[in-house]
PDB file of N, CA and C in Angstrom:
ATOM      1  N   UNK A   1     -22.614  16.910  24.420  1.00  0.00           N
ATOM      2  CA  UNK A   1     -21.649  17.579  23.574  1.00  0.00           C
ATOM      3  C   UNK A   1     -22.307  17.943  22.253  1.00  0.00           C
ATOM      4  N   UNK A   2     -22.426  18.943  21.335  1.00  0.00           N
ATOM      5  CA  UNK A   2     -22.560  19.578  20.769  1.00  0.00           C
ATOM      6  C   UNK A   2     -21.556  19.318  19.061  1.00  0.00           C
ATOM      7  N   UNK A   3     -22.330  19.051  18.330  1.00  0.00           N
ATOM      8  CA  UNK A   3     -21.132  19.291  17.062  1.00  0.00           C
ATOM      9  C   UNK A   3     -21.273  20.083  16.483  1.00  0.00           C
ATOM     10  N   UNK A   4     -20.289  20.408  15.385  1.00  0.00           N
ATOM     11  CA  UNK A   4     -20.826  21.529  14.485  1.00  0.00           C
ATOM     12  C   UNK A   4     -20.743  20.855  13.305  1.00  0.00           C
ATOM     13  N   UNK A   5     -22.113  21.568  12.339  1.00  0.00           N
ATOM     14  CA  UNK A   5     -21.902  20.999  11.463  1.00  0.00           C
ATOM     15  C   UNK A   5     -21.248  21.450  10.265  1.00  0.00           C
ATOM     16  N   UNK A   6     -20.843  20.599   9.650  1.00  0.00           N
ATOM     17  CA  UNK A   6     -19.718  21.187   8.431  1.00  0.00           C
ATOM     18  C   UNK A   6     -20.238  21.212   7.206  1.00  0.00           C
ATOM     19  N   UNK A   7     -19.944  21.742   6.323  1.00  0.00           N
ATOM     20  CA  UNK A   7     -21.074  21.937   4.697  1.00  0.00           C
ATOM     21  C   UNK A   7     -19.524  21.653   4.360  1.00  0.00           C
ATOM     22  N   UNK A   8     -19.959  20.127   3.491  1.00  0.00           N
ATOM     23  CA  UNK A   8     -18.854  19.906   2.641  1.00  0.00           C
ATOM     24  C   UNK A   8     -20.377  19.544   0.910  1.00  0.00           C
ATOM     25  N   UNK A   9     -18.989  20.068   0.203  1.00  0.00           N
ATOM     26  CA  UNK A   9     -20.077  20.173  -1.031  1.00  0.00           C
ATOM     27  C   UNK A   9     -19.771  18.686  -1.790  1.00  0.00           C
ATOM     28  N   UNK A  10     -20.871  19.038  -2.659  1.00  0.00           N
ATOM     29  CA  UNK A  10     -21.147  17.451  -3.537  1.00  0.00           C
ATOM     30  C   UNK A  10     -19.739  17.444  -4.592  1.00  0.00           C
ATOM     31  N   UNK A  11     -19.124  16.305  -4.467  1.00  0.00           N
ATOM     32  CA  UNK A  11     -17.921  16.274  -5.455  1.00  0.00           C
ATOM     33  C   UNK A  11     -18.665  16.859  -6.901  1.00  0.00           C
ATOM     34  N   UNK A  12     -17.783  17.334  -7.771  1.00  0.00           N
ATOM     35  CA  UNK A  12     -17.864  17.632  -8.623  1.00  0.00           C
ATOM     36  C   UNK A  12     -16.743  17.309  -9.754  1.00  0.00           C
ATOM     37  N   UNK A  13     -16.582  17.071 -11.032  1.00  0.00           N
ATOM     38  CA  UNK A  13     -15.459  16.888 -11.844  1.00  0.00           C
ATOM     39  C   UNK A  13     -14.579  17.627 -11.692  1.00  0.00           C
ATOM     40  N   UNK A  14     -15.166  19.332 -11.724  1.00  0.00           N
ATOM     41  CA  UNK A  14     -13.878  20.145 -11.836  1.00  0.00           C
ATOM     42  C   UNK A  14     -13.253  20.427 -10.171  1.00  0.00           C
ATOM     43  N   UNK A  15     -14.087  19.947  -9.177  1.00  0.00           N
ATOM     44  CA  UNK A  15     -13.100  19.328  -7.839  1.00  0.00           C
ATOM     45  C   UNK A  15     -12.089  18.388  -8.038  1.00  0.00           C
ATOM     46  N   UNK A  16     -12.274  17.582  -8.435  1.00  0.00           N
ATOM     47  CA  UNK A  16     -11.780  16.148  -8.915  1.00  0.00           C
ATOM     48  C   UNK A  16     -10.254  16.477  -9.801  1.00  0.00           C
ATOM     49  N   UNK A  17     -10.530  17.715 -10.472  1.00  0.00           N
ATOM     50  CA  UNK A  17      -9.466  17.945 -11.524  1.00  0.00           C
ATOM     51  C   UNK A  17      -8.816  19.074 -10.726  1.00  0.00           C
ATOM     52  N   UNK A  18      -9.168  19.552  -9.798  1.00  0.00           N
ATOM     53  CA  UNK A  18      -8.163  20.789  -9.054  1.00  0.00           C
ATOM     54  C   UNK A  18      -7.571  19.950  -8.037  1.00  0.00           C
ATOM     55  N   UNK A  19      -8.103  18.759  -7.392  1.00  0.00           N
ATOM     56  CA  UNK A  19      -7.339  18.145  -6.368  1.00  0.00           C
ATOM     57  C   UNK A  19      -6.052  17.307  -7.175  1.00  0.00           C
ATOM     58  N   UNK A  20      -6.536  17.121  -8.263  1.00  0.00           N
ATOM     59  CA  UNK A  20      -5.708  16.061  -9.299  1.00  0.00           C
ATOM     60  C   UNK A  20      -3.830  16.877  -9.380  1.00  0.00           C
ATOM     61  N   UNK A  21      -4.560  18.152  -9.906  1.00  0.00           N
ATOM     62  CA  UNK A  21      -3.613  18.879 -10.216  1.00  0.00           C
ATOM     63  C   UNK A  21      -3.018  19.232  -8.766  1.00  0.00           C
ATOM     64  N   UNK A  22      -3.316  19.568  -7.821  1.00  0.00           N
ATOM     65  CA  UNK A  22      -2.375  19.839  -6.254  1.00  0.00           C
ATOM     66  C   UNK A  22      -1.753  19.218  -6.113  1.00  0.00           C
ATOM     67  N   UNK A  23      -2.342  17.717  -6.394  1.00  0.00           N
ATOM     68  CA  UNK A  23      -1.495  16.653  -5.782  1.00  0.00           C
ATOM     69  C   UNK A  23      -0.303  16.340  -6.716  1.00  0.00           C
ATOM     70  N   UNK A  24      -0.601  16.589  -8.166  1.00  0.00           N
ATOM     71  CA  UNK A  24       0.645  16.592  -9.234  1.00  0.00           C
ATOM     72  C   UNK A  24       1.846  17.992  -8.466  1.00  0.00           C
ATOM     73  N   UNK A  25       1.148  18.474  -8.349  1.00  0.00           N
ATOM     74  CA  UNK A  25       2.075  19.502  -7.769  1.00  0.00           C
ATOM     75  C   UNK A  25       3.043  19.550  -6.708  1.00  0.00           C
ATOM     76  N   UNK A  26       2.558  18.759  -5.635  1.00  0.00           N
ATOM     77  CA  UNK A  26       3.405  18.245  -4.780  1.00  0.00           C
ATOM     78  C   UNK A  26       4.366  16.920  -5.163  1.00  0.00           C
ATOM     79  N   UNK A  27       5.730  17.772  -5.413  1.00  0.00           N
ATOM     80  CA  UNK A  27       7.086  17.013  -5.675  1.00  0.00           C
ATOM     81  C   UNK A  27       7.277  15.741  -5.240  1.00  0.00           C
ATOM     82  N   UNK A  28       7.184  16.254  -3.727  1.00  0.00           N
ATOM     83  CA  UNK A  28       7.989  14.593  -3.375  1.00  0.00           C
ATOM     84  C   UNK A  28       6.529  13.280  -3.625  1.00  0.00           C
ATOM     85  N   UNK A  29       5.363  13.742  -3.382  1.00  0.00           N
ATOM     86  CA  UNK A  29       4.296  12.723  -3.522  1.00  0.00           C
ATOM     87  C   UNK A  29       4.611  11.997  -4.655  1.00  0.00           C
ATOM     88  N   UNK A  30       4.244  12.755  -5.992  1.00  0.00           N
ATOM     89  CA  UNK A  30       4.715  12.808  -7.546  1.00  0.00           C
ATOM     90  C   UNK A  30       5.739  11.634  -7.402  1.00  0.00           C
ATOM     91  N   UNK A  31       6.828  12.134  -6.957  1.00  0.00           N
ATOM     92  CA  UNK A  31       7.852  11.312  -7.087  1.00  0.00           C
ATOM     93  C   UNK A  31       7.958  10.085  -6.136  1.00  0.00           C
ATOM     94  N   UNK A  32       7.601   9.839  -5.521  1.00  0.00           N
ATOM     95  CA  UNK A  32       7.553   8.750  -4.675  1.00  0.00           C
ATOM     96  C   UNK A  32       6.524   7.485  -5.254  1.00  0.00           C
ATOM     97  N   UNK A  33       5.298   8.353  -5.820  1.00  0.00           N
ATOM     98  CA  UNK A  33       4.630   7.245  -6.807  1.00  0.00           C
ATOM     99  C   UNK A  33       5.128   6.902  -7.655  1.00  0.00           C
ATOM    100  N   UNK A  34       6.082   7.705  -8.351  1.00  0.00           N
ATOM    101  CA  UNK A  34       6.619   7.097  -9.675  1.00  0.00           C
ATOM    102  C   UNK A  34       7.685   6.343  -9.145  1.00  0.00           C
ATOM    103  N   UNK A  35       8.552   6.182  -8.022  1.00  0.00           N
ATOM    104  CA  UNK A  35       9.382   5.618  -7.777  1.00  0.00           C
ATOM    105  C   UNK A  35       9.095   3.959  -6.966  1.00  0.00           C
ATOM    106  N   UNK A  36       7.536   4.382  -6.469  1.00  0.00           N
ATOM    107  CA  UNK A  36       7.143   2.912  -6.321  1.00  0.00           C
ATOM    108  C   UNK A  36       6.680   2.204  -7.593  1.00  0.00           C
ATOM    109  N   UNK A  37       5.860   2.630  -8.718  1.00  0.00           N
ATOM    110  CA  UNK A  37       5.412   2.156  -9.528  1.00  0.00           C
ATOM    111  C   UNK A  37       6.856   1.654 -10.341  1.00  0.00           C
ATOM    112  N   UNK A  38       7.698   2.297 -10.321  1.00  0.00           N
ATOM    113  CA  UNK A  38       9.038   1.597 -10.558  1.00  0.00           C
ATOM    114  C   UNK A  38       9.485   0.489 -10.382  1.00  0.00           C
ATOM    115  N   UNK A  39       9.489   0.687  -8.871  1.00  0.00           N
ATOM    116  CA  UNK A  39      10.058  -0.662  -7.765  1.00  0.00           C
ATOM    117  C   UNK A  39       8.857  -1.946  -8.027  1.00  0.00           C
ATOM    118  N   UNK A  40       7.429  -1.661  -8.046  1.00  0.00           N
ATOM    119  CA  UNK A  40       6.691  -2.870  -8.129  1.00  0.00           C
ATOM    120  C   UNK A  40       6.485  -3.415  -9.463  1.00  0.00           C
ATOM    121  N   UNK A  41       6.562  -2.404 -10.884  1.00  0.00           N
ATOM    122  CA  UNK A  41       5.931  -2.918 -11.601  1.00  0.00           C
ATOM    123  C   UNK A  41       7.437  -3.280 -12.932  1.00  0.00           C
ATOM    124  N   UNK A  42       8.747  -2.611 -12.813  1.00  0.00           N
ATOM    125  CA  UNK A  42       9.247  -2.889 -13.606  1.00  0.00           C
ATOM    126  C   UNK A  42      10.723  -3.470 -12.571  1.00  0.00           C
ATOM    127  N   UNK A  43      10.961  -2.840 -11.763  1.00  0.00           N
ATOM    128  CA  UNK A  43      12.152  -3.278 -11.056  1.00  0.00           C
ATOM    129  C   UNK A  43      12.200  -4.887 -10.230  1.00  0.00           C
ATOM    130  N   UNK A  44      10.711  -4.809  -9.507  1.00  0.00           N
ATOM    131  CA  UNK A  44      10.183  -6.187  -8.560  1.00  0.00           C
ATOM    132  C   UNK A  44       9.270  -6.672  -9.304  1.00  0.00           C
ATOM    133  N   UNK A  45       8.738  -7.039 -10.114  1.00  0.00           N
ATOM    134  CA  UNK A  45       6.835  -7.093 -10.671  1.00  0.00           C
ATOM    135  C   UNK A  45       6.242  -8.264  -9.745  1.00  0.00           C
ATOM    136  N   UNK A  46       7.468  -9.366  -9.513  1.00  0.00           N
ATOM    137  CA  UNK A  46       6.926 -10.320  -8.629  1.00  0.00           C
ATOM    138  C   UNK A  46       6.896 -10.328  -7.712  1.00  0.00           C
ATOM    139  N   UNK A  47       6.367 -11.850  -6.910  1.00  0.00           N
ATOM    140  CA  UNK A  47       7.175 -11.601  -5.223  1.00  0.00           C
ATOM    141  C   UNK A  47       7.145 -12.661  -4.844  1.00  0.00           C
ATOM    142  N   UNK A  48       8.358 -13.250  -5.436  1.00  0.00           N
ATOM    143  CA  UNK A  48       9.026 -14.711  -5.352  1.00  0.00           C
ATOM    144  C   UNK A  48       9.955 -14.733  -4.720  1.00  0.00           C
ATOM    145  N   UNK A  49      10.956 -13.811  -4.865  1.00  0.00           N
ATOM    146  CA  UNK A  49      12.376 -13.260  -4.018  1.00  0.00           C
ATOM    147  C   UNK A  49      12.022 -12.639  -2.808  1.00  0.00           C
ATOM    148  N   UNK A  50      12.405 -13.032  -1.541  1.00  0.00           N
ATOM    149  CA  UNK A  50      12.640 -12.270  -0.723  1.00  0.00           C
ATOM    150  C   UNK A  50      13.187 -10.979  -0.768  1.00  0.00           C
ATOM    151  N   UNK A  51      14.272 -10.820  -1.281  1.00  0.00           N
ATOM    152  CA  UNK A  51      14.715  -9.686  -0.964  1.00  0.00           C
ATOM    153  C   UNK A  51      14.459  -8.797  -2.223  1.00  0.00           C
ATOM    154  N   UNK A  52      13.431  -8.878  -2.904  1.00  0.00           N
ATOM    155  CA  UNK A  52      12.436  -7.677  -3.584  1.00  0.00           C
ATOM    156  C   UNK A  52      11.228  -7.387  -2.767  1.00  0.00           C
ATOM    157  N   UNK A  53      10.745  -9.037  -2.500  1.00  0.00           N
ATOM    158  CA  UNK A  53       9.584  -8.425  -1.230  1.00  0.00           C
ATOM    159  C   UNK A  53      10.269  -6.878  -0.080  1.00  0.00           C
ATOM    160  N   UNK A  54      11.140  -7.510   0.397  1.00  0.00           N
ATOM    161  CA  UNK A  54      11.790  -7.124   1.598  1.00  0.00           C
ATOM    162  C   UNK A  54      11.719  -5.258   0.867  1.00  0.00           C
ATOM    163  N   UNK A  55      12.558  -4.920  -0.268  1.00  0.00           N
ATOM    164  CA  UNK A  55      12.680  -3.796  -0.860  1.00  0.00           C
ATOM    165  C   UNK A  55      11.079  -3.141  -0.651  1.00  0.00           C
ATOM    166  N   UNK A  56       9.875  -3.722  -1.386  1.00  0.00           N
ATOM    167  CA  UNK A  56       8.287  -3.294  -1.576  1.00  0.00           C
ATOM    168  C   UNK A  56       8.482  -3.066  -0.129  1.00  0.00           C
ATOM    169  N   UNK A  57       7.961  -4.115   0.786  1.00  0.00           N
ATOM    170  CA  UNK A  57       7.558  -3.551   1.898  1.00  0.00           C
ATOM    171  C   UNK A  57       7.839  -2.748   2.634  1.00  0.00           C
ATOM    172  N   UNK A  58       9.428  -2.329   2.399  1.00  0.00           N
ATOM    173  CA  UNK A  58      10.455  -1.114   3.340  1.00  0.00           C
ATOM    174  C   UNK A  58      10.157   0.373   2.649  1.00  0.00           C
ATOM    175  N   UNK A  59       9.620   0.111   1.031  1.00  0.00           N
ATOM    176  CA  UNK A  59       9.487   1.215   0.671  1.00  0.00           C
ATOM    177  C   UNK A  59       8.188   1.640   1.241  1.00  0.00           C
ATOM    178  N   UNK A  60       7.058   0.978   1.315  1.00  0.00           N
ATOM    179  CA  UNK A  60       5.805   1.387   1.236  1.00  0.00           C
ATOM    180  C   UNK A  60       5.829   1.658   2.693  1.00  0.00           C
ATOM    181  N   UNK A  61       6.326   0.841   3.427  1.00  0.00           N
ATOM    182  CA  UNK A  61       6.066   1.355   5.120  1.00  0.00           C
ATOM    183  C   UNK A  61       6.559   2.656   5.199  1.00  0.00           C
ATOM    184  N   UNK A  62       7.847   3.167   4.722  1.00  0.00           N
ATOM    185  CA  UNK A  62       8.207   4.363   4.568  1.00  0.00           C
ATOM    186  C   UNK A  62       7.691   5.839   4.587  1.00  0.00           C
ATOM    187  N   UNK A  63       7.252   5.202   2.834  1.00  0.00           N
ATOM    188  CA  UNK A  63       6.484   6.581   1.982  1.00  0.00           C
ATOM    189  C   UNK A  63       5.381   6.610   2.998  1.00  0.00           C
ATOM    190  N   UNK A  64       4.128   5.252   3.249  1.00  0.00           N
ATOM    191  CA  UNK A  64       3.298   6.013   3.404  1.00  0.00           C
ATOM    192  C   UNK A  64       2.925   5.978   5.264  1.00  0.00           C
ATOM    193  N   UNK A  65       4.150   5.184   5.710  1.00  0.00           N
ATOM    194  CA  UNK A  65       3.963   5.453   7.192  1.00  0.00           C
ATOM    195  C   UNK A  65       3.102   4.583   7.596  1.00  0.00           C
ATOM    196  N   UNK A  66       3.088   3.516   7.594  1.00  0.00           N
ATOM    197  CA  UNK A  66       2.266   1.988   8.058  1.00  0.00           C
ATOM    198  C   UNK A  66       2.477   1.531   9.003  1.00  0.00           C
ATOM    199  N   UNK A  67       3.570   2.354  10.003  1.00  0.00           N
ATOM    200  CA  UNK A  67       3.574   1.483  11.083  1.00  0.00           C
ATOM    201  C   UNK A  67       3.854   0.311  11.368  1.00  0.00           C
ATOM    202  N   UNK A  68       4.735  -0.335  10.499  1.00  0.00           N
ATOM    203  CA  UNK A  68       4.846  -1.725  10.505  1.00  0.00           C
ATOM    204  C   UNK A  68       6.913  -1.725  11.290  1.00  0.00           C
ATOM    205  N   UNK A  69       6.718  -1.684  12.273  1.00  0.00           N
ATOM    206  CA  UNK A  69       8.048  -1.927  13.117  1.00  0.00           C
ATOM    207  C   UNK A  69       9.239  -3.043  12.772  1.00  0.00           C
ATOM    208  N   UNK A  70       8.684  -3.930  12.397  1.00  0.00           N
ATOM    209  CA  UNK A  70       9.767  -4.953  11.940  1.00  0.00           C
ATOM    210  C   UNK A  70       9.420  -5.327  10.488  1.00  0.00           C
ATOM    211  N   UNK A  71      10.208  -5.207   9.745  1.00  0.00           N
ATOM    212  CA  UNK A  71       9.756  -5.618   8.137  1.00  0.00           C
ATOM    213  C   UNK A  71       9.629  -7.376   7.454  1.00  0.00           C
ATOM    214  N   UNK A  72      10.847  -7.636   7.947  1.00  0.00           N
ATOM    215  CA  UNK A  72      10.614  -9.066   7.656  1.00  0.00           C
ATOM    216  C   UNK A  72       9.995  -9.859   7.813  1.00  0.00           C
ATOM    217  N   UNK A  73       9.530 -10.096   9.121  1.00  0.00           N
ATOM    218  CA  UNK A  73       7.809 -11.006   9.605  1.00  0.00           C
ATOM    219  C   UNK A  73       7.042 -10.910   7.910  1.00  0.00           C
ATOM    220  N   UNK A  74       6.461  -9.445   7.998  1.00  0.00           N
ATOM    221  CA  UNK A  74       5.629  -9.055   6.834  1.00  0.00           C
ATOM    222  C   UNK A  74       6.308  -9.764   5.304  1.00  0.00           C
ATOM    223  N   UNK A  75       7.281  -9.010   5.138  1.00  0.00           N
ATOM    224  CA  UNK A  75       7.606  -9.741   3.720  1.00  0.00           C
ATOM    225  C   UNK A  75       7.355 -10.936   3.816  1.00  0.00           C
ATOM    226  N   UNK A  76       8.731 -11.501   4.809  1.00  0.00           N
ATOM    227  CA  UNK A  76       8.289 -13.535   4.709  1.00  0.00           C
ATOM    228  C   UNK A  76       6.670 -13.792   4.389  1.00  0.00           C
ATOM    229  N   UNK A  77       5.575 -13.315   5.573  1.00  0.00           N
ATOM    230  CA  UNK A  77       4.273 -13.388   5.249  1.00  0.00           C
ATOM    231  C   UNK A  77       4.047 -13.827   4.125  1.00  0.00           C
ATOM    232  N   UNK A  78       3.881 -12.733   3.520  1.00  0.00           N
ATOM    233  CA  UNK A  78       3.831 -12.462   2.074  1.00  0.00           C
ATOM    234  C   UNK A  78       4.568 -13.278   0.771  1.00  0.00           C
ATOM    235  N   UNK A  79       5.736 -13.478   1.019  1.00  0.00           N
ATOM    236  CA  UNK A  79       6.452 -14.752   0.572  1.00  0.00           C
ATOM    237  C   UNK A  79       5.580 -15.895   0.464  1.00  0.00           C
ATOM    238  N   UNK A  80       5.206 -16.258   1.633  1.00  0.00           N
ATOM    239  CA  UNK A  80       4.512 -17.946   2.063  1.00  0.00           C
ATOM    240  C   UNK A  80       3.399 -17.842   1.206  1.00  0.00           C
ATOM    241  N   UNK A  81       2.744 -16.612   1.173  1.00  0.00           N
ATOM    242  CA  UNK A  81       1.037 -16.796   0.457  1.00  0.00           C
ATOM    243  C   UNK A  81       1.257 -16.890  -0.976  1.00  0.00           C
ATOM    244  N   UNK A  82       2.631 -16.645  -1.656  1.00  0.00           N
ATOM    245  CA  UNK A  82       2.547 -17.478  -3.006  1.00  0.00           C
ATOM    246  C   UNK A  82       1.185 -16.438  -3.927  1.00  0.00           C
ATOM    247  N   UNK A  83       1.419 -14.573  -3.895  1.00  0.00           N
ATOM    248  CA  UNK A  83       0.490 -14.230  -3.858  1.00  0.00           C
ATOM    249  C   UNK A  83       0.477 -13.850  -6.008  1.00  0.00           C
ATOM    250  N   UNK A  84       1.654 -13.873  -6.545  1.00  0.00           N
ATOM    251  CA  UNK A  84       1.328 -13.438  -7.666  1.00  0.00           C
ATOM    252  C   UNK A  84      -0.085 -13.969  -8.823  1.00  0.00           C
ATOM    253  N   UNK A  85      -0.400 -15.206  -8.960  1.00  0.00           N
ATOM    254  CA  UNK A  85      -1.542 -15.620  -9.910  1.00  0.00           C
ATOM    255  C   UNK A  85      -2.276 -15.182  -8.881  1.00  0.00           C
ATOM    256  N   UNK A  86      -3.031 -14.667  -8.026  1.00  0.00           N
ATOM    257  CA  UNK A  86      -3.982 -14.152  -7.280  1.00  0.00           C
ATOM    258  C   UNK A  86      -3.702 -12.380  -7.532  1.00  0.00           C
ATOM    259  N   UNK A  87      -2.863 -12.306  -7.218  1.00  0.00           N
ATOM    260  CA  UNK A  87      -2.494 -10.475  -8.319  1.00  0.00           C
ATOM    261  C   UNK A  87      -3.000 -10.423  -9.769  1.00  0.00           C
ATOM    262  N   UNK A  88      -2.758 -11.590 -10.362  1.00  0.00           N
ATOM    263  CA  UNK A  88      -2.774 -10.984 -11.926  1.00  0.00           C
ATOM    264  C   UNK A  88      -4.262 -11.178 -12.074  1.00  0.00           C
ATOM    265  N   UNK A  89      -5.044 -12.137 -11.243  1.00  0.00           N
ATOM    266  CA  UNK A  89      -6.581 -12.577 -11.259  1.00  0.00           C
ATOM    267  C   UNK A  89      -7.471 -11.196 -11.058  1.00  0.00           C
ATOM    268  N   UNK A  90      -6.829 -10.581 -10.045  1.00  0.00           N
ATOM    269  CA  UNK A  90      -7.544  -9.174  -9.291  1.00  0.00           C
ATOM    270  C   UNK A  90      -8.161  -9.739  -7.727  1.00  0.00           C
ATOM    271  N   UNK A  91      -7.828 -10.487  -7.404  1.00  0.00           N
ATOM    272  CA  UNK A  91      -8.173 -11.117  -6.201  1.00  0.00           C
ATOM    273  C   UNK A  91      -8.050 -10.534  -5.131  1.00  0.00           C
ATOM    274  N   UNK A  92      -8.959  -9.684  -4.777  1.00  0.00           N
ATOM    275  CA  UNK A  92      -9.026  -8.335  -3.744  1.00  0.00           C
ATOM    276  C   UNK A  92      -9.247  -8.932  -2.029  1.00  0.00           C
ATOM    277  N   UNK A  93      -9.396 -10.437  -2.435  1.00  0.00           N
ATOM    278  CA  UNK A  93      -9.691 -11.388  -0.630  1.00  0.00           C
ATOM    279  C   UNK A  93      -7.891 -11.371  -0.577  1.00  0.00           C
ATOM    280  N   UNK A  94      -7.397 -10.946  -1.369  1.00  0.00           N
ATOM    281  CA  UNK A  94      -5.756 -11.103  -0.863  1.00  0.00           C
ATOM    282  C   UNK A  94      -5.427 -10.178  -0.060  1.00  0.00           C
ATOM    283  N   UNK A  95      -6.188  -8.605   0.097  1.00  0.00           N
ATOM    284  CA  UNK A  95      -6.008  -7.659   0.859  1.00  0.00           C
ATOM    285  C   UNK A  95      -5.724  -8.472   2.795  1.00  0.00           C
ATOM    286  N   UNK A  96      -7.101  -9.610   2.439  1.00  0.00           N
ATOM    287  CA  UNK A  96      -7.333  -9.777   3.700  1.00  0.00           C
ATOM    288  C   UNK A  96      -6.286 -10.675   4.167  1.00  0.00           C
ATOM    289  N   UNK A  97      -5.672 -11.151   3.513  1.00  0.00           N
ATOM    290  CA  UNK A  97      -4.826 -12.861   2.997  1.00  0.00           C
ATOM    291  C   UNK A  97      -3.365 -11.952   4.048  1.00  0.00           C
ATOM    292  N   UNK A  98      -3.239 -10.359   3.106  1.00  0.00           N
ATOM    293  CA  UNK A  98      -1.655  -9.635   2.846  1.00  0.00           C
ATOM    294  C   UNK A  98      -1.968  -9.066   5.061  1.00  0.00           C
ATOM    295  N   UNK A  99      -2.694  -8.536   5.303  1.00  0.00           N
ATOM    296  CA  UNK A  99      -2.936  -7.525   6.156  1.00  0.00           C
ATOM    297  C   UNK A  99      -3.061  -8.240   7.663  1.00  0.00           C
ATOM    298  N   UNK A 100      -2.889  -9.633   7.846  1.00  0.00           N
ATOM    299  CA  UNK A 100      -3.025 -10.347   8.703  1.00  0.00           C
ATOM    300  C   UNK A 100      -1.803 -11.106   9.056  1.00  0.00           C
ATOM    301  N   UNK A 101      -0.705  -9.933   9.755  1.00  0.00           N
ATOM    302  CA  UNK A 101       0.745 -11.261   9.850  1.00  0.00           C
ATOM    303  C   UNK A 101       0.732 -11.270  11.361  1.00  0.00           C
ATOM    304  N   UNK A 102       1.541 -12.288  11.736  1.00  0.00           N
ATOM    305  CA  UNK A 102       1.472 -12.963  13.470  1.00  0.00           C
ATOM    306  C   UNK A 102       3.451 -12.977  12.962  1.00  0.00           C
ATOM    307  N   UNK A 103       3.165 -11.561  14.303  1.00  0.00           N
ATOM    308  CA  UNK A 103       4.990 -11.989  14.804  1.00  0.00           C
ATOM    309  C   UNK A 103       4.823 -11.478  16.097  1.00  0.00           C
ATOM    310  N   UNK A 104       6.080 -12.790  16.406  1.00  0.00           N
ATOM    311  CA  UNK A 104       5.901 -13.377  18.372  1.00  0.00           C
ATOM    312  C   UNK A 104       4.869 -13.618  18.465  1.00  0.00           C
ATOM    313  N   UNK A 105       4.420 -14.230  17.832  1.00  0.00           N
ATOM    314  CA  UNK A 105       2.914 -14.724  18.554  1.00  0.00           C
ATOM    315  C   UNK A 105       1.546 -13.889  18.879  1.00  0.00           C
ATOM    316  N   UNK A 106       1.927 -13.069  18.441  1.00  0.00           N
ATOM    317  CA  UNK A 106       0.799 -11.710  18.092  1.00  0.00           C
ATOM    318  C   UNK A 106       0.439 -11.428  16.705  1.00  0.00           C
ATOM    319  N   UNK A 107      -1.062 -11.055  16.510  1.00  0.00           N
ATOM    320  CA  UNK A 107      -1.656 -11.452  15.258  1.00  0.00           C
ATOM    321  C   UNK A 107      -1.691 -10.060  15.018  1.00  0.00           C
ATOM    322  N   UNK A 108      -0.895  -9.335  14.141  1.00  0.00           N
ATOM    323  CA  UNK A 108      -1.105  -7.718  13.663  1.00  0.00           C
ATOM    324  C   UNK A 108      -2.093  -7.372  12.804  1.00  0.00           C
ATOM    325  N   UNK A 109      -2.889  -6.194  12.626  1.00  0.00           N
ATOM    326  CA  UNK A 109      -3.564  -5.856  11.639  1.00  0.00           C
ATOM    327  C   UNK A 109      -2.918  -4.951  10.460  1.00  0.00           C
ATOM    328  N   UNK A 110      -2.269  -5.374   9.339  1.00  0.00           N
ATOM    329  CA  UNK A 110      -1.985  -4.365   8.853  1.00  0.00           C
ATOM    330  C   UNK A 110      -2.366  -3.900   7.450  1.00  0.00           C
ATOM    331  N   UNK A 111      -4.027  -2.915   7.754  1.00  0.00           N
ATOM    332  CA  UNK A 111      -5.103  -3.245   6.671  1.00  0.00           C
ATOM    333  C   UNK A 111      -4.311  -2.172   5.747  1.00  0.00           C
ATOM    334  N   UNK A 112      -3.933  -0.907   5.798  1.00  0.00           N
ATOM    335  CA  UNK A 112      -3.803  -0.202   4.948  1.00  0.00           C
ATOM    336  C   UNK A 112      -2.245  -0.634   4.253  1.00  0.00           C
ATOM    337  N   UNK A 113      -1.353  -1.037   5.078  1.00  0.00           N
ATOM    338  CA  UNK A 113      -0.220  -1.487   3.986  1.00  0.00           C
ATOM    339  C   UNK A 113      -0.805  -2.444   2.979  1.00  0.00           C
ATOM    340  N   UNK A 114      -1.225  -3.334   3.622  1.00  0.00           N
ATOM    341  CA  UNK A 114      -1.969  -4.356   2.797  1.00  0.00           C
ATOM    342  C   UNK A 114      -2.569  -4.125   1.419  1.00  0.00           C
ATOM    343  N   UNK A 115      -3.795  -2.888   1.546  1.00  0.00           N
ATOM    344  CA  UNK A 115      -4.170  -2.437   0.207  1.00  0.00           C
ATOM    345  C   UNK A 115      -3.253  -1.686  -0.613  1.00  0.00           C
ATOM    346  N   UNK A 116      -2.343  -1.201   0.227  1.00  0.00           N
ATOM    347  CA  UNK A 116      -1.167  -0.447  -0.556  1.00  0.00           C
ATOM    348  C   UNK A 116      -0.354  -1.348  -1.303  1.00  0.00           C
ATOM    349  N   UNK A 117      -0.039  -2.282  -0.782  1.00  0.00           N
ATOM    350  CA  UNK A 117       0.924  -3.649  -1.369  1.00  0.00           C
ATOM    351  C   UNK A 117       0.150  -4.311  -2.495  1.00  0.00           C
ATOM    352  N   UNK A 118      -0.925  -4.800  -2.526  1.00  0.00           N
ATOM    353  CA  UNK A 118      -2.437  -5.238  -3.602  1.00  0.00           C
ATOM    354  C   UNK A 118      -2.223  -4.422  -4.768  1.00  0.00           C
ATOM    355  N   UNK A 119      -2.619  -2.952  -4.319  1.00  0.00           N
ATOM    356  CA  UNK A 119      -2.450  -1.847  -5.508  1.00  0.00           C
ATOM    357  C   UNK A 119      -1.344  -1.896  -6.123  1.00  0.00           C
ATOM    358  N   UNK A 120      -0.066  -1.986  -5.493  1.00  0.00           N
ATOM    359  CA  UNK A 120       1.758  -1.463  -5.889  1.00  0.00           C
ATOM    360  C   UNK A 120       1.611  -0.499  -5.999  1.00  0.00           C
TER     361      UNK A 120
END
């Protein structure tokens, strides 16, 4: 099989600042970040309560489509690991800590909610 090859160019700043601006441009994106940065950093900041976890994780599976079928397994997860002084540290082994839940007895991978949840 045969590929073709593709000429993608060397990033550049003023790439960097035209993608910046598209993506400001698109409404609902725009708004969906500001509406999580809402929910995690002034509405939930912690994640001591279940049912703020429960809120983060329903939003983020949502917006960004994570695939995560049942929500609660995950939150509880997340509950148990007791993850805030490891948030405020920058403790990025929590990605691996958040992205590893077992429901029914099956061990899920769920790497990209995970960094999404880390970030808020």
């Amino acid at each position: 099989m045969r590929t073709k090859k593709i000429d993608v160019p060397l990033p550049t700043s003023e790439q960097v600042e035209y993608y910046l601006r598209a993506w400001d441009e698109l409404e609902n994106y725009h708004l969906q970040e500001d509406a999580l940065d809402k929910l995690f950093f002034k509405l939930c900041p912690e994640n001591t309560d279940m049912s703020d976890i429960l809120l983060k994780v329903a939003a983020l599976n949502d917006f960004y489509s994570t695939n995560i079928f049942s929500v609660y397994p995950v939150a509880k997860h997340i509950l148990l690991l007791n993850i805030d002084d490891r948030l405020k540290i920058g403790d990025v082994a929590l990605v691996s800590d958040i992205q590893k839940v077992t429901i029914n007895g099956v061990e899920k991978n769920y790497y990209s909610f995970a960094t999404k949840y880390y970030w808020g």
